[in-house]
C-alpha atoms as a PDB file:
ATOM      1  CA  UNK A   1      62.293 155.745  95.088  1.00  0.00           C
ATOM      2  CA  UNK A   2      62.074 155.433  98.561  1.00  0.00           C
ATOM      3  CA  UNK A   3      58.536 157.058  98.544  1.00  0.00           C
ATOM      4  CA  UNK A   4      57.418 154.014  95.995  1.00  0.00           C
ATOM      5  CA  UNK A   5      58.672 151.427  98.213  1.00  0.00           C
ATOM      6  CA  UNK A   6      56.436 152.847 101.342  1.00  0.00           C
ATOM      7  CA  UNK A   7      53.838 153.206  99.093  1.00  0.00           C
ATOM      8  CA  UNK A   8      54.183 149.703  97.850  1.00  0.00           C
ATOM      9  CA  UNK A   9      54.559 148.465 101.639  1.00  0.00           C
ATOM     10  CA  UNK A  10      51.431 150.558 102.725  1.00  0.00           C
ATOM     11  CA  UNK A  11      49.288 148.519  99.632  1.00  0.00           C
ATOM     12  CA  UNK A  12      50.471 145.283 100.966  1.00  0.00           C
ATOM     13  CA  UNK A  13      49.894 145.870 104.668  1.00  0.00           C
ATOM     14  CA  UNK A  14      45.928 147.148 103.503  1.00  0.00           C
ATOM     15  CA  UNK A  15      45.669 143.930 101.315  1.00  0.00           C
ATOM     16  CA  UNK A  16      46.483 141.901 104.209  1.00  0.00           C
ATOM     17  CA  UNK A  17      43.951 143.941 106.413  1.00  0.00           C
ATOM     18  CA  UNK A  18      41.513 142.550 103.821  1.00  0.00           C
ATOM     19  CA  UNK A  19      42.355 138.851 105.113  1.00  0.00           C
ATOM     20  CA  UNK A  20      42.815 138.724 108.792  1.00  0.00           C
ATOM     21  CA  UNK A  21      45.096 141.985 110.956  1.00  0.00           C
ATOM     22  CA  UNK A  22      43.093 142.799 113.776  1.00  0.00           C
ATOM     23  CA  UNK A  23      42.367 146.459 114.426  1.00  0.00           C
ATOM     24  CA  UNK A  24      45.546 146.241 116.598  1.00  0.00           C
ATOM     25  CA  UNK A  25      47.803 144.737 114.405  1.00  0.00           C
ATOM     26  CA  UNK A  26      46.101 147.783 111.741  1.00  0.00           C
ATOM     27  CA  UNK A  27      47.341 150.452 113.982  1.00  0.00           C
ATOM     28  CA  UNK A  28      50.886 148.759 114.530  1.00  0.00           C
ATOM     29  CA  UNK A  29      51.716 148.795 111.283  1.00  0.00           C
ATOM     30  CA  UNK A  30      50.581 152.107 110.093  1.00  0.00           C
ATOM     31  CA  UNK A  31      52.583 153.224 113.169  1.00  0.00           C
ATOM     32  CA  UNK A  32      55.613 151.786 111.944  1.00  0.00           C
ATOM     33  CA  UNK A  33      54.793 153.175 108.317  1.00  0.00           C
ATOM     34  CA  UNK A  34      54.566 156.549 109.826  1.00  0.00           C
ATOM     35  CA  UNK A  35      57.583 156.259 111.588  1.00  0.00           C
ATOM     36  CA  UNK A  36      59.757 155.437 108.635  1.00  0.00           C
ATOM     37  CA  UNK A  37      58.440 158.364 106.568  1.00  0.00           C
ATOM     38  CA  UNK A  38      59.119 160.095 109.313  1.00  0.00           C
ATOM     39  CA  UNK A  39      62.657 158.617 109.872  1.00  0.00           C
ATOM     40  CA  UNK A  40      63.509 158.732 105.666  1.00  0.00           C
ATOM     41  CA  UNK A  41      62.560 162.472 105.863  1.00  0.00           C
ATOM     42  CA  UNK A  42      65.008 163.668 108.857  1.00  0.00           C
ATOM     43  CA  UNK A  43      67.392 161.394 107.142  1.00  0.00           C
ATOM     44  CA  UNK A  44      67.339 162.678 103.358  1.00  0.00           C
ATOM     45  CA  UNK A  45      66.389 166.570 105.046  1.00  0.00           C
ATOM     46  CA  UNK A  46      67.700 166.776 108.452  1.00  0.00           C
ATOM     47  CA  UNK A  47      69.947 169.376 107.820  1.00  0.00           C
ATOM     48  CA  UNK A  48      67.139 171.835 106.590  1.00  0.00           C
ATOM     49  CA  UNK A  49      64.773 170.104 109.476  1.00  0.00           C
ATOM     50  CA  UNK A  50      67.050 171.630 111.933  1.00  0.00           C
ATOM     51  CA  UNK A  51      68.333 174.793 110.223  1.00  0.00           C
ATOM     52  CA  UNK A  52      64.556 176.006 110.341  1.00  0.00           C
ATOM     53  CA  UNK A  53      63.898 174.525 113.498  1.00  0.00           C
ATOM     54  CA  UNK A  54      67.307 177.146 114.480  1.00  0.00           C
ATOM     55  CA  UNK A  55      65.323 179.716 112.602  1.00  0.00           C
ATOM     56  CA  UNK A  56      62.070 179.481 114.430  1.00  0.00           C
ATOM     57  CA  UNK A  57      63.455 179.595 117.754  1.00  0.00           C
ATOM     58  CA  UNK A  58      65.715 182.512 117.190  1.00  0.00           C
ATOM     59  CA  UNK A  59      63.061 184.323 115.600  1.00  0.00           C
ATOM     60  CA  UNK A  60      60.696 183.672 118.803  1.00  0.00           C
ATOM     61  CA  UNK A  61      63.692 184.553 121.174  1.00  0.00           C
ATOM     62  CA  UNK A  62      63.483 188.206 122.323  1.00  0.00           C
ATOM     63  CA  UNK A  63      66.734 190.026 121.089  1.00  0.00           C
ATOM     64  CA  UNK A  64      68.159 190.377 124.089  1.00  0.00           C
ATOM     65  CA  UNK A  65      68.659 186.907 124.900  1.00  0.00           C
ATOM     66  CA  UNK A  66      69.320 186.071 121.253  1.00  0.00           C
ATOM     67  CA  UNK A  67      72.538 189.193 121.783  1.00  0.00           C
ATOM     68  CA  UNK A  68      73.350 186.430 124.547  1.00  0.00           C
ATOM     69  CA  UNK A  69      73.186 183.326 122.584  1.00  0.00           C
END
């Protein structure tokens, strides 16, 4: 659902590209498109975003200072 609605938001923003935003005002609001996926995916998967995050760095730790930990 929430994927749609970017989707939908991404359409409009390239239809009004079409008539008038400056390469600027282009780059702003992909930004801020970005930036919500981004945001909507820690939110809905931040748990898993940081238990693998957890993963990868203990797995990169020599044992010794993951014994430590």
């Amino acid at each position: 659902m929430q994927t749609q609605k970017l989707k939908n938001e991404v359409k409009s923003k390239i239809a009004k590209n079409k008539t008038g935003l400056n390469e600027e005002e282009t780059i702003k609001v992909l930004s801020d498109i970005i930036s919500n996926i981004i945001f909507n995916q820690i939110e809905e998967n931040g748990e898993k975003i940081i238990d693998n995050a957890a993963s990868t760095i203990c797995k990169a730790q020599p044992k010794s200072y993951m014994a430590n930990w």
